[in-house]
PDB file of N, CA and C in Angstrom:
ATOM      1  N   UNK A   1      -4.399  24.653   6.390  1.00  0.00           N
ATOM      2  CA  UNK A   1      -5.618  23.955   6.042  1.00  0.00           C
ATOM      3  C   UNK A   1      -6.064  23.116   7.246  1.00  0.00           C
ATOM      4  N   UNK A   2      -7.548  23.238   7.529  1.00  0.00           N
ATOM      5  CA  UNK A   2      -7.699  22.317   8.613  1.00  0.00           C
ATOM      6  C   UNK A   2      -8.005  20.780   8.182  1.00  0.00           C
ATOM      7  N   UNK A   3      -7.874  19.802   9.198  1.00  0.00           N
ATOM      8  CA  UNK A   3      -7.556  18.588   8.938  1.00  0.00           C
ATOM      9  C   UNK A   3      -8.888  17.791   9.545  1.00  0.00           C
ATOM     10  N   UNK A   4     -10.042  18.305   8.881  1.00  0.00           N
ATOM     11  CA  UNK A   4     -11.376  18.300   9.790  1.00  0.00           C
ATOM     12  C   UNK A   4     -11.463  16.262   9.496  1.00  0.00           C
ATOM     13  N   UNK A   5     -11.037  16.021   8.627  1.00  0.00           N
ATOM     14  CA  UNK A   5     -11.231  14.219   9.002  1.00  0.00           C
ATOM     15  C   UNK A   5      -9.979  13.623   9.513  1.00  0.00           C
ATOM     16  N   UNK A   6      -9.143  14.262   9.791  1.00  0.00           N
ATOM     17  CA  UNK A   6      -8.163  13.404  11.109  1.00  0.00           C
ATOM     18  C   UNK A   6      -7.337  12.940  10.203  1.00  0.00           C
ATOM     19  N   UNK A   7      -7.267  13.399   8.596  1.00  0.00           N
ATOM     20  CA  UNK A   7      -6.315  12.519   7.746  1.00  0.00           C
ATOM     21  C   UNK A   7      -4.636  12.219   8.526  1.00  0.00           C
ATOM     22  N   UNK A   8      -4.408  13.326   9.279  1.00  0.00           N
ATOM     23  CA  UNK A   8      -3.089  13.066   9.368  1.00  0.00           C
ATOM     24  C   UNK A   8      -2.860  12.151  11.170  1.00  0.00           C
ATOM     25  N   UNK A   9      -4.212  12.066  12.055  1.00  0.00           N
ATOM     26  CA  UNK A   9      -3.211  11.120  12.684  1.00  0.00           C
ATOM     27  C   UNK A   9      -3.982   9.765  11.822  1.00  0.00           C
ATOM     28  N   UNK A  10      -4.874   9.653  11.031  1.00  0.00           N
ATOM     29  CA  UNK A  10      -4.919   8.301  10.195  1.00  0.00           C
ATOM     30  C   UNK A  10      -4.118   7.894   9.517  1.00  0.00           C
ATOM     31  N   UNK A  11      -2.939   8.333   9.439  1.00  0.00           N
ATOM     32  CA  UNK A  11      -1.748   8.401   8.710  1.00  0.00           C
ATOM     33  C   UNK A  11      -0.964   8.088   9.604  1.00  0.00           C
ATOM     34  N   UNK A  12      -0.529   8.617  10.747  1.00  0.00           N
ATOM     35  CA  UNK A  12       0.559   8.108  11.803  1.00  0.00           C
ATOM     36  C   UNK A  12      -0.055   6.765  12.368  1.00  0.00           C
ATOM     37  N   UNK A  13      -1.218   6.672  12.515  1.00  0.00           N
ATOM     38  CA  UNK A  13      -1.813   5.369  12.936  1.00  0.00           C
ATOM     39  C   UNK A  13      -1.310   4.929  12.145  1.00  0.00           C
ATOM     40  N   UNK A  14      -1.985   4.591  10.939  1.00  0.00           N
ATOM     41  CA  UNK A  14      -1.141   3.528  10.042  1.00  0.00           C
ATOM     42  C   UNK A  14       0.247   3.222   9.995  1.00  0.00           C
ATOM     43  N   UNK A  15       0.958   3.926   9.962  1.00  0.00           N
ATOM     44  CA  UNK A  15       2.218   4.399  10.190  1.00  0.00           C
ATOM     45  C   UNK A  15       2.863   2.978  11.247  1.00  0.00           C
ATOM     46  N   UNK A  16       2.489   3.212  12.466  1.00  0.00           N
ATOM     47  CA  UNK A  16       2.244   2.623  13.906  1.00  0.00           C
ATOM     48  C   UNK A  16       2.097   1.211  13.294  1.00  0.00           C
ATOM     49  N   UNK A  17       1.069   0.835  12.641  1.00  0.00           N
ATOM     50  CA  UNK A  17       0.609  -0.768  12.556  1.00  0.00           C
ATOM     51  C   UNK A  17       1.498  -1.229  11.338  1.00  0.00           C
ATOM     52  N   UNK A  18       2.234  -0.235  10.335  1.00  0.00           N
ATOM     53  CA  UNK A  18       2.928  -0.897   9.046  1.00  0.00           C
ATOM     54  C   UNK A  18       4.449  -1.002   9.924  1.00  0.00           C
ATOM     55  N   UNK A  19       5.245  -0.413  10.878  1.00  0.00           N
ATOM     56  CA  UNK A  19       5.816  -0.287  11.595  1.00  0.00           C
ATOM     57  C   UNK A  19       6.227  -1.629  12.615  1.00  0.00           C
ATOM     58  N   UNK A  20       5.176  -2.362  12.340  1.00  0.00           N
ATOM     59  CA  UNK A  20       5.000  -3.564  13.016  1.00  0.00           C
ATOM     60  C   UNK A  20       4.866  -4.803  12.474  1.00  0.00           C
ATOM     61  N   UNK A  21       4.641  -4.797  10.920  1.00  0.00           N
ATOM     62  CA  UNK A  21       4.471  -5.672  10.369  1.00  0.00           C
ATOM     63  C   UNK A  21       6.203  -6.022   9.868  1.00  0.00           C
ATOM     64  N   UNK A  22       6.114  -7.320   9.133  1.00  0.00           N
ATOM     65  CA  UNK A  22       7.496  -7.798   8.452  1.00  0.00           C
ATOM     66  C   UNK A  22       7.745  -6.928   7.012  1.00  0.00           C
ATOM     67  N   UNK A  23       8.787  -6.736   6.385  1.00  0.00           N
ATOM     68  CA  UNK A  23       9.154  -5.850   5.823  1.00  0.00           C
ATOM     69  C   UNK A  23       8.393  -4.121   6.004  1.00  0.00           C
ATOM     70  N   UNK A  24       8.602  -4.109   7.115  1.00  0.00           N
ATOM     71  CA  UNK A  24       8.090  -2.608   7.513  1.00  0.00           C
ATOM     72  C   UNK A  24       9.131  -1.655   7.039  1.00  0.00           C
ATOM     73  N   UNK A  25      10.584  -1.630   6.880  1.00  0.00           N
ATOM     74  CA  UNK A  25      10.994  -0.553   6.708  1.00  0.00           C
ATOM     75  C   UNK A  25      10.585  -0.356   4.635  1.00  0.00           C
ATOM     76  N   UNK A  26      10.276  -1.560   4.342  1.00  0.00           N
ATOM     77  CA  UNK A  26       9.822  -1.433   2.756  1.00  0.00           C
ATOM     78  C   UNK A  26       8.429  -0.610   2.796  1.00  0.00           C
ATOM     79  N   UNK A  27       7.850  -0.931   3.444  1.00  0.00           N
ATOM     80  CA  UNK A  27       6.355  -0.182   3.392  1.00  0.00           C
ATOM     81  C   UNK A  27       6.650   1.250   4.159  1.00  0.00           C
ATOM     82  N   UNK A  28       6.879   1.446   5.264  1.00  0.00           N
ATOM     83  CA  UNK A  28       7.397   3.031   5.274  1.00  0.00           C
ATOM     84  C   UNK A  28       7.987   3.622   4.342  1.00  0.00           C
ATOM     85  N   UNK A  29       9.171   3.226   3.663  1.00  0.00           N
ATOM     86  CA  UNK A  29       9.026   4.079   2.769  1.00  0.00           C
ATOM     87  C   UNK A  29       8.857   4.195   1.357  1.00  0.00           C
ATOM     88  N   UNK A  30       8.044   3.483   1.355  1.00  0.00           N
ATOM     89  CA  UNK A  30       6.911   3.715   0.596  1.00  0.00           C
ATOM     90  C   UNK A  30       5.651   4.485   0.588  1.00  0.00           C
ATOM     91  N   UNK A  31       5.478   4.378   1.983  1.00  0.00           N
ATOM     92  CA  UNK A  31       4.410   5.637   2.157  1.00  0.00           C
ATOM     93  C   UNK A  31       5.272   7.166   2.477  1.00  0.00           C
ATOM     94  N   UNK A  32       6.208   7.133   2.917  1.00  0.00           N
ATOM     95  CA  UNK A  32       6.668   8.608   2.445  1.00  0.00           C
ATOM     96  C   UNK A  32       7.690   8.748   0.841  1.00  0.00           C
ATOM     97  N   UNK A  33       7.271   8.081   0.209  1.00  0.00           N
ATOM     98  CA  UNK A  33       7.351   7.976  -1.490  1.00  0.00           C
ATOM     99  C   UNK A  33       6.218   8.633  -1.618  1.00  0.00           C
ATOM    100  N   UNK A  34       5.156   7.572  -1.762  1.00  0.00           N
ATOM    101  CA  UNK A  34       3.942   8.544  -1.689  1.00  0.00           C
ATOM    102  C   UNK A  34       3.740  10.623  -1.772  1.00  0.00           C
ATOM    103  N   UNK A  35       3.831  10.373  -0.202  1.00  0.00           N
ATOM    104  CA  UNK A  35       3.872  11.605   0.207  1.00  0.00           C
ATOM    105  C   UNK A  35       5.075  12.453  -0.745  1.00  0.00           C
ATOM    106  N   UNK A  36       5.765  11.893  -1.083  1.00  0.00           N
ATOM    107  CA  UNK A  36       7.395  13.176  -1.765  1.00  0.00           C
ATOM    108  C   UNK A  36       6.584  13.242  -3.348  1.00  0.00           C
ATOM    109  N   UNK A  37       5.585  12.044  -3.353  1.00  0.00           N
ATOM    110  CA  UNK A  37       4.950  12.286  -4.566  1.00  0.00           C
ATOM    111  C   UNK A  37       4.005  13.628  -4.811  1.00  0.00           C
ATOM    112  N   UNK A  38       3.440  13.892  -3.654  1.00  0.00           N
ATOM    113  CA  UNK A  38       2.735  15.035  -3.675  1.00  0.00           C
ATOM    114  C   UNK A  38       1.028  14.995  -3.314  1.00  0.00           C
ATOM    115  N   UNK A  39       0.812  12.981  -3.161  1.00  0.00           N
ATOM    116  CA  UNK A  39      -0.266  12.478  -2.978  1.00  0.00           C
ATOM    117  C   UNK A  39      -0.843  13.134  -0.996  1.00  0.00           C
ATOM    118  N   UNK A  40      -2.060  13.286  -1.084  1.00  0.00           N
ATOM    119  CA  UNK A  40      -2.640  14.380  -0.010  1.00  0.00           C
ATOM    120  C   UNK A  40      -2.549  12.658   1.057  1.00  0.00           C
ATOM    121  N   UNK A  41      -2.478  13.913   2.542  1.00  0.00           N
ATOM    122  CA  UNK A  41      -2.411  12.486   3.727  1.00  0.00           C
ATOM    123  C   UNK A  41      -3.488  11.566   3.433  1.00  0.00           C
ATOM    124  N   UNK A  42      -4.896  12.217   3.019  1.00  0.00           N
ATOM    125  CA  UNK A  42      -5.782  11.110   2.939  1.00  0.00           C
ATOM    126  C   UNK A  42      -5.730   9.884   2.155  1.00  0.00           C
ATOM    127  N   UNK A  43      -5.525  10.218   1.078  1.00  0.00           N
ATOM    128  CA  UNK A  43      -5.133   9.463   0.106  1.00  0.00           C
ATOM    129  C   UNK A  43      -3.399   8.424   0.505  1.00  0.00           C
ATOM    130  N   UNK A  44      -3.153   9.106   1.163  1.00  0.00           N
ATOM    131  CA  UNK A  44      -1.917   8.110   0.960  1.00  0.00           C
ATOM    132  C   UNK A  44      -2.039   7.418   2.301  1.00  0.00           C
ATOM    133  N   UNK A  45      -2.701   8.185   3.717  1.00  0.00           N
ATOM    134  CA  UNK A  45      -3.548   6.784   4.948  1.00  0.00           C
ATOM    135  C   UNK A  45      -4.591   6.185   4.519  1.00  0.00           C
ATOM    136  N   UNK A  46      -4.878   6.559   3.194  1.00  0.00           N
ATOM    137  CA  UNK A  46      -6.038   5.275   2.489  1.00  0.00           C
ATOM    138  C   UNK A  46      -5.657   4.183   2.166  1.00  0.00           C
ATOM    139  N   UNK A  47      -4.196   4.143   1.160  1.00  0.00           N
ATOM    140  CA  UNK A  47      -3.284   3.161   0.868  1.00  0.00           C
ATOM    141  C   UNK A  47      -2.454   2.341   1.749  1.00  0.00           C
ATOM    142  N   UNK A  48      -1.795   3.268   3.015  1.00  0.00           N
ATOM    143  CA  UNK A  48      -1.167   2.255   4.033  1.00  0.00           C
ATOM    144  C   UNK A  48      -2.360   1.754   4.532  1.00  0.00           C
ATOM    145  N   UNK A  49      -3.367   1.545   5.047  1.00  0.00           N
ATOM    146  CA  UNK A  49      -4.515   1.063   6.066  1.00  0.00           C
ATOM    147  C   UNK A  49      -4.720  -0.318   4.902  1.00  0.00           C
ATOM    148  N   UNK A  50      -5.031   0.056   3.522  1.00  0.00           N
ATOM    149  CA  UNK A  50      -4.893  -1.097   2.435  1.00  0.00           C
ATOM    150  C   UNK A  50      -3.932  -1.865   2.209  1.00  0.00           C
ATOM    151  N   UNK A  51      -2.463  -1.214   3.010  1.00  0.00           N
ATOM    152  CA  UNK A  51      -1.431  -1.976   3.003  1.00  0.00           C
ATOM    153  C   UNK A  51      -1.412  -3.151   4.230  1.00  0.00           C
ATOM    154  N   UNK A  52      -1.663  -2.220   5.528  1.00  0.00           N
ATOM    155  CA  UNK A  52      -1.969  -3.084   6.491  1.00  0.00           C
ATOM    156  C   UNK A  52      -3.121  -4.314   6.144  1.00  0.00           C
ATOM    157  N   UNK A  53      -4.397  -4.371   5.506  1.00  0.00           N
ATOM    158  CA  UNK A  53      -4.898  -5.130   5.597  1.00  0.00           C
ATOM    159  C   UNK A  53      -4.090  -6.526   4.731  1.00  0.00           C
ATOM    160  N   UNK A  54      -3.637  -6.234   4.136  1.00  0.00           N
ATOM    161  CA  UNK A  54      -2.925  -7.297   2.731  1.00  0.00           C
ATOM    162  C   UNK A  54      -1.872  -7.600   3.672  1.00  0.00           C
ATOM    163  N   UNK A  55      -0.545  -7.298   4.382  1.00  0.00           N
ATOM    164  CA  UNK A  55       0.119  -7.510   4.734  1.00  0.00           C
ATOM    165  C   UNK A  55       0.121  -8.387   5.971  1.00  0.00           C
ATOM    166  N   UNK A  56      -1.357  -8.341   6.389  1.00  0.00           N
ATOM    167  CA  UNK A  56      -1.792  -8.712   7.821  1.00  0.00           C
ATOM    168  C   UNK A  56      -2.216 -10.439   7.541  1.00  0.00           C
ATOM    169  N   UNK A  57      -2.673 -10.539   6.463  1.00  0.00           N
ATOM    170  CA  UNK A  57      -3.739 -11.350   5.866  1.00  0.00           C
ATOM    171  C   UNK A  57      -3.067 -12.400   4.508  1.00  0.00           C
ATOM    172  N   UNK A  58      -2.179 -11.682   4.097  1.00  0.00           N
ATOM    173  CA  UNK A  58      -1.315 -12.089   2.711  1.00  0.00           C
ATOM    174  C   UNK A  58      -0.061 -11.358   2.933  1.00  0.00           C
ATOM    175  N   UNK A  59       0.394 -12.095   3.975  1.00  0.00           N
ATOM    176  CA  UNK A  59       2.671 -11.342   3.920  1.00  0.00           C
ATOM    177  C   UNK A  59       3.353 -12.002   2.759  1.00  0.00           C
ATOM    178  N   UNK A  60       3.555 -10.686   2.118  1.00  0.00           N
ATOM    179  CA  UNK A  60       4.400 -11.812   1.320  1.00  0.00           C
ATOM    180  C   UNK A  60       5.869 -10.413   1.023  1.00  0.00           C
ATOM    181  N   UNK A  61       7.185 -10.963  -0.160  1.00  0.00           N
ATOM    182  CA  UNK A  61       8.009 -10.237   0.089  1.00  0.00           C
ATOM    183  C   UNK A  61       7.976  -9.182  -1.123  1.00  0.00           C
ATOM    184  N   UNK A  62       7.381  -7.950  -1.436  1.00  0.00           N
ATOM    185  CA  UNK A  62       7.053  -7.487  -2.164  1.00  0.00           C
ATOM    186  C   UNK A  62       8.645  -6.987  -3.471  1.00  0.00           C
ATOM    187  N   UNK A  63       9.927  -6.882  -2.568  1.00  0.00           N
ATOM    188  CA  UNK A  63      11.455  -6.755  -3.324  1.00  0.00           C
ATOM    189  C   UNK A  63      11.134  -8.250  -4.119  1.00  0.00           C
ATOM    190  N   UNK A  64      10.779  -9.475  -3.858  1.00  0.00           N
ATOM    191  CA  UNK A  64      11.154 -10.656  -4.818  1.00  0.00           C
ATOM    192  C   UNK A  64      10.145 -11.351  -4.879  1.00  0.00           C
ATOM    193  N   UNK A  65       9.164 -10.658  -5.196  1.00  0.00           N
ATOM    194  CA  UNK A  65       7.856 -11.337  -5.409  1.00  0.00           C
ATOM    195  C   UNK A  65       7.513 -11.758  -7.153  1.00  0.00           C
ATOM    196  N   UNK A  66       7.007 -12.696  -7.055  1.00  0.00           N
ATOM    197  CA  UNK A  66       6.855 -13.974  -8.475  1.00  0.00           C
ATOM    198  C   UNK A  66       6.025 -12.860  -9.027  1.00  0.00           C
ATOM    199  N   UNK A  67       5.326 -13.756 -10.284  1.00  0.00           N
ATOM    200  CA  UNK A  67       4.411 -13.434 -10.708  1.00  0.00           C
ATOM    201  C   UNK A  67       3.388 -14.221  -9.739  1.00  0.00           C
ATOM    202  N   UNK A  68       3.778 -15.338  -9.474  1.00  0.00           N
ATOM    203  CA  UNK A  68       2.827 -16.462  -8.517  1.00  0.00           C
ATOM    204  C   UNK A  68       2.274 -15.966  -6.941  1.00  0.00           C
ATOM    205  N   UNK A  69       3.383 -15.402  -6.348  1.00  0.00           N
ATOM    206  CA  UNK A  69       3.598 -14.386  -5.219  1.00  0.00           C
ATOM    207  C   UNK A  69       2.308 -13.308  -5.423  1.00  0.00           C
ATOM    208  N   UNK A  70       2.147 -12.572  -6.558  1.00  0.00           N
ATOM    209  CA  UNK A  70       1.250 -11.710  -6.742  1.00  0.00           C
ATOM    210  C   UNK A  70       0.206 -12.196  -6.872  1.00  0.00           C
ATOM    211  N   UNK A  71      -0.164 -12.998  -7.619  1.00  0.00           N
ATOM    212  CA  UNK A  71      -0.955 -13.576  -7.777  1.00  0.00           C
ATOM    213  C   UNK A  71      -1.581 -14.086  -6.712  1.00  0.00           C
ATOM    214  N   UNK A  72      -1.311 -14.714  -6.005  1.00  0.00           N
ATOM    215  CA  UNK A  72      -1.776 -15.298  -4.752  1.00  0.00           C
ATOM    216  C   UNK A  72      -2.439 -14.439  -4.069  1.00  0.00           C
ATOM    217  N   UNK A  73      -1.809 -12.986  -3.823  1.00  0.00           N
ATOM    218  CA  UNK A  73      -2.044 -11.943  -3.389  1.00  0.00           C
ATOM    219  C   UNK A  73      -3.673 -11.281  -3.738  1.00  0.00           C
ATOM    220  N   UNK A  74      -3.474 -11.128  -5.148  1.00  0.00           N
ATOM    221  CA  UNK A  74      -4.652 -10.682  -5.570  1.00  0.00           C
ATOM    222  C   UNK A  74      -5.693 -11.881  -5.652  1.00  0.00           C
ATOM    223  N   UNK A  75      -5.831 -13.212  -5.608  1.00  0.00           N
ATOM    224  CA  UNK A  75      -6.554 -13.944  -5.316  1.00  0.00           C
ATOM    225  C   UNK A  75      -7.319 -13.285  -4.056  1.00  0.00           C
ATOM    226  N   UNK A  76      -6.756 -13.426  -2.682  1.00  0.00           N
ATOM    227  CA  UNK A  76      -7.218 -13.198  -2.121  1.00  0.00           C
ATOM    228  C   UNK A  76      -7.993 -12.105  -1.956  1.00  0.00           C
ATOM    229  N   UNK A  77      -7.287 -10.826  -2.358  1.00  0.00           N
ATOM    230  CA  UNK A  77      -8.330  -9.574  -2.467  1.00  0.00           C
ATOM    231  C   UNK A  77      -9.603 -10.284  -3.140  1.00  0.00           C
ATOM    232  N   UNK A  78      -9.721 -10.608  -4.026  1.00  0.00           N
ATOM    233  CA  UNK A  78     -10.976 -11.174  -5.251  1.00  0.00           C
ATOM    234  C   UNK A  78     -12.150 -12.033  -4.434  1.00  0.00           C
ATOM    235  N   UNK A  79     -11.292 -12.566  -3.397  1.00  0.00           N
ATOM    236  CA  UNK A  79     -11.765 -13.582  -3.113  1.00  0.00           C
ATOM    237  C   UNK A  79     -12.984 -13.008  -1.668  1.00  0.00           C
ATOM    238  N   UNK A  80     -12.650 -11.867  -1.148  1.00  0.00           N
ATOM    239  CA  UNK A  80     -12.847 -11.293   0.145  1.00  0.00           C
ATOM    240  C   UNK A  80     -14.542 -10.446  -0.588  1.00  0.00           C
ATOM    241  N   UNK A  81     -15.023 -10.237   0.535  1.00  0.00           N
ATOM    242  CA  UNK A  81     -16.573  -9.554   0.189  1.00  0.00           C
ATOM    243  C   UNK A  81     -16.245  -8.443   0.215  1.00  0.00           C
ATOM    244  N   UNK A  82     -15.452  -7.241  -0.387  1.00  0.00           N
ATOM    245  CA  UNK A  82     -15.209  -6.265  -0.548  1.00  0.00           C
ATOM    246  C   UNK A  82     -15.596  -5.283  -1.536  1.00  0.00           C
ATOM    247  N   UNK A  83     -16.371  -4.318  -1.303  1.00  0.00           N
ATOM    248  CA  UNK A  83     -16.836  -3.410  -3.087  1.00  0.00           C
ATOM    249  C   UNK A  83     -16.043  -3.920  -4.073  1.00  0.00           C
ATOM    250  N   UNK A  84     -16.318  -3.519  -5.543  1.00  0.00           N
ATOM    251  CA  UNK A  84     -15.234  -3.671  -6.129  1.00  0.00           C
ATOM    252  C   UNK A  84     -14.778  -2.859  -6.558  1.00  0.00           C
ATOM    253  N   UNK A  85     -14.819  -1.033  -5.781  1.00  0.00           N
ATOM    254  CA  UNK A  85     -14.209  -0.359  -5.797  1.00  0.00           C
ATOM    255  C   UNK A  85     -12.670  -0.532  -4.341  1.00  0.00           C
ATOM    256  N   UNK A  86     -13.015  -1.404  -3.648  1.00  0.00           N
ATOM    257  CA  UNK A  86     -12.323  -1.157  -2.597  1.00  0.00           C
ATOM    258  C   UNK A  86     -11.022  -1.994  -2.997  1.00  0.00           C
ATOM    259  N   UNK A  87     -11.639  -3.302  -3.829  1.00  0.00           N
ATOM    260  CA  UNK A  87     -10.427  -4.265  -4.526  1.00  0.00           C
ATOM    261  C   UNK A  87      -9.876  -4.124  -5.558  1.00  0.00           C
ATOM    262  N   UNK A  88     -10.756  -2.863  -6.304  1.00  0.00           N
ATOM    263  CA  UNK A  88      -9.250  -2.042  -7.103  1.00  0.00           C
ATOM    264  C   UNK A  88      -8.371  -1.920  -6.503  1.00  0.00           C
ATOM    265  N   UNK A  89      -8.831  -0.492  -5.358  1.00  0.00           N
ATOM    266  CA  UNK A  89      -7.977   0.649  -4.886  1.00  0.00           C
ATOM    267  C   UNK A  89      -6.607  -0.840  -3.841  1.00  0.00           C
ATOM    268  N   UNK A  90      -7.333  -2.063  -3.036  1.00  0.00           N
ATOM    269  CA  UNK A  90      -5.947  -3.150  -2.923  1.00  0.00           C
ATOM    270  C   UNK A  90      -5.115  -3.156  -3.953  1.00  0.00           C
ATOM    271  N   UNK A  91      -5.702  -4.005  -5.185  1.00  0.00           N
ATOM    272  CA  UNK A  91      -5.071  -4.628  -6.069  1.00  0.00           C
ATOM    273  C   UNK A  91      -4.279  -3.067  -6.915  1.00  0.00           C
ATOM    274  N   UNK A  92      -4.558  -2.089  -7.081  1.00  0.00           N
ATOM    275  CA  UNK A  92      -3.734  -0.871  -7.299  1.00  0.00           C
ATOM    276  C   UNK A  92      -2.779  -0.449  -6.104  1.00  0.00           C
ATOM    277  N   UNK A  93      -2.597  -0.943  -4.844  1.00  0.00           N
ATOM    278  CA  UNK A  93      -1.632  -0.756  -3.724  1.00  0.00           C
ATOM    279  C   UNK A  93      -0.377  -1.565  -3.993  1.00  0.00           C
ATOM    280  N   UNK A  94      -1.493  -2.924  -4.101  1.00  0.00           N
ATOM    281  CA  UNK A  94       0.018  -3.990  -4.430  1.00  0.00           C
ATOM    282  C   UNK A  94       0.615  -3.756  -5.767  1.00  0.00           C
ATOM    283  N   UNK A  95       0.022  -3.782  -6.766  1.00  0.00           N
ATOM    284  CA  UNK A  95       1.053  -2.986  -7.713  1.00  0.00           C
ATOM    285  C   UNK A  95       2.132  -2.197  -7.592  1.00  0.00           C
ATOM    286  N   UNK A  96       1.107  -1.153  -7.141  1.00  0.00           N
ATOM    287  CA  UNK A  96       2.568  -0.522  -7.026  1.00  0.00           C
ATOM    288  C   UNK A  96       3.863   0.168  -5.863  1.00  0.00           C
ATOM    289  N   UNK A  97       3.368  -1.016  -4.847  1.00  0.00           N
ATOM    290  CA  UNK A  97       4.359  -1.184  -3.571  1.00  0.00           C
ATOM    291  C   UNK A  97       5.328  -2.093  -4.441  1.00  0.00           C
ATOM    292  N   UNK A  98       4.899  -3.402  -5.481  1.00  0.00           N
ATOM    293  CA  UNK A  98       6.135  -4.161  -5.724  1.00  0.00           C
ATOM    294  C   UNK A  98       6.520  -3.492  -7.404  1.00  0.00           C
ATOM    295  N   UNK A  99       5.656  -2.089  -7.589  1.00  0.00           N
ATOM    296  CA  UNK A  99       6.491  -1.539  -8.496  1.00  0.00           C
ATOM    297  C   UNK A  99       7.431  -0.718  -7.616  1.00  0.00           C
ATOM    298  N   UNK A 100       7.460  -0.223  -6.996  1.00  0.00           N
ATOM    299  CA  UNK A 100       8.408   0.503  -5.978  1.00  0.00           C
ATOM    300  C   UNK A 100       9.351  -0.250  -5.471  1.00  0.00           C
ATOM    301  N   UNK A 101       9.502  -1.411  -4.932  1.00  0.00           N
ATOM    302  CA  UNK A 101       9.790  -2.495  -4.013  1.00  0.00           C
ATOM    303  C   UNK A 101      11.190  -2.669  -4.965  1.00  0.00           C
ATOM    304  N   UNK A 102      10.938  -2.791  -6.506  1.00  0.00           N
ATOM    305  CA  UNK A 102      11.467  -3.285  -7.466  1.00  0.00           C
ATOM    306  C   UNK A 102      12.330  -2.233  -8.184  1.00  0.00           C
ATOM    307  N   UNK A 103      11.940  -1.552  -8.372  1.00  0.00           N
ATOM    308  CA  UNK A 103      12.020  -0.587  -9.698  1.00  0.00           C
ATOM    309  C   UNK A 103      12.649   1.068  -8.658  1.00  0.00           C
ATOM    310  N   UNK A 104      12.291   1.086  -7.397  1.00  0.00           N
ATOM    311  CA  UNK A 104      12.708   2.504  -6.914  1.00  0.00           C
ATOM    312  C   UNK A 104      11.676   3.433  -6.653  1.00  0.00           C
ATOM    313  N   UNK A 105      10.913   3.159  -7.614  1.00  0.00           N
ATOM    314  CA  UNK A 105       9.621   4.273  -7.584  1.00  0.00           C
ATOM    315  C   UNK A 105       7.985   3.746  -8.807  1.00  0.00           C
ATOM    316  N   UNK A 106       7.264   4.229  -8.343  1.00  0.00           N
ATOM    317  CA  UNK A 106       5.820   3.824  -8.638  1.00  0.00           C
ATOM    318  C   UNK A 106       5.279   4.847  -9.521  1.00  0.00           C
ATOM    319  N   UNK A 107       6.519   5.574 -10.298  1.00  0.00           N
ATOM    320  CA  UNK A 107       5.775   6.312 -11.200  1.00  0.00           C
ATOM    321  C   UNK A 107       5.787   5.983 -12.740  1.00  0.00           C
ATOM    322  N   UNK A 108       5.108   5.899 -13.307  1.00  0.00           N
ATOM    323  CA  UNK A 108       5.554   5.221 -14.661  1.00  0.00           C
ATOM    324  C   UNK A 108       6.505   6.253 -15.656  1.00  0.00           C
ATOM    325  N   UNK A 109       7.281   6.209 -16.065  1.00  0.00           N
ATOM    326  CA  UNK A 109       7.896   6.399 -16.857  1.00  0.00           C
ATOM    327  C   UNK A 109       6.951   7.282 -18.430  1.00  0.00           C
ATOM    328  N   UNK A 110       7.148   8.514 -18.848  1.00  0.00           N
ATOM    329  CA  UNK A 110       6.546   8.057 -19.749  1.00  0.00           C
ATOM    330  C   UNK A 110       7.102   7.684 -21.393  1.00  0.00           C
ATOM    331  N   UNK A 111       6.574   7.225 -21.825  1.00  0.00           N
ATOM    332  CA  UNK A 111       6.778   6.370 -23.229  1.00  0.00           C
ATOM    333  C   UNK A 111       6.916   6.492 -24.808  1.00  0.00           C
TER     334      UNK A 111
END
């Protein structure tokens, strides 16, 4: 398949800048969680680039994060001039990086 929007080095880029941040080896792999999930490069260098921005802006420790911790977190998304499609697709990242972070994996269970 050709890769006519660059999804995959937008993906190693990201890669590169989560690589650099504090708890980076938590967010790598998390984005190749992602990926073993079956989620396409675009979609999942949509989520690290959303990771980088939160992490850049709001570090916090996603393994022992509060409810207060989160919170804080998503304040800020809320708080930023962003669509409010774009502060879903955040506030659906951080979910479920500290459902992963926590739990092993970001898939729900079903019930």
């Amino acid at each position: 398949m050709i890769d006519v929007h660059g999804y995959s080095k937008r993906l190693e880029s990201a890669r590169r800048r989560l690589a650099q941040l504090r708890h980076s080896s938590l967010l790598l792999a998390f984005v190749d969680h992602l990926l073993a999930l079956g989620l396409s490069d675009g979609r999942v260098a949509k989520i690290a680039n959303h990771l980088c921005t939160i992490f850049r802006n709001c570090p916090f420790d996603p393994a022992s994060a509060s409810m207060r911790d989160v919170e804080a977190v998503v304040g800020w998304i809320n708080s930023r001039a962003y669509k409010t499609s774009t502060k879903d697709d955040l506030r659906l990242a951080v979910r479920k990086l500290v459902q992963y972070a926590k739990f092993g994996s970001c898939v729900q269970a079903n019930s």
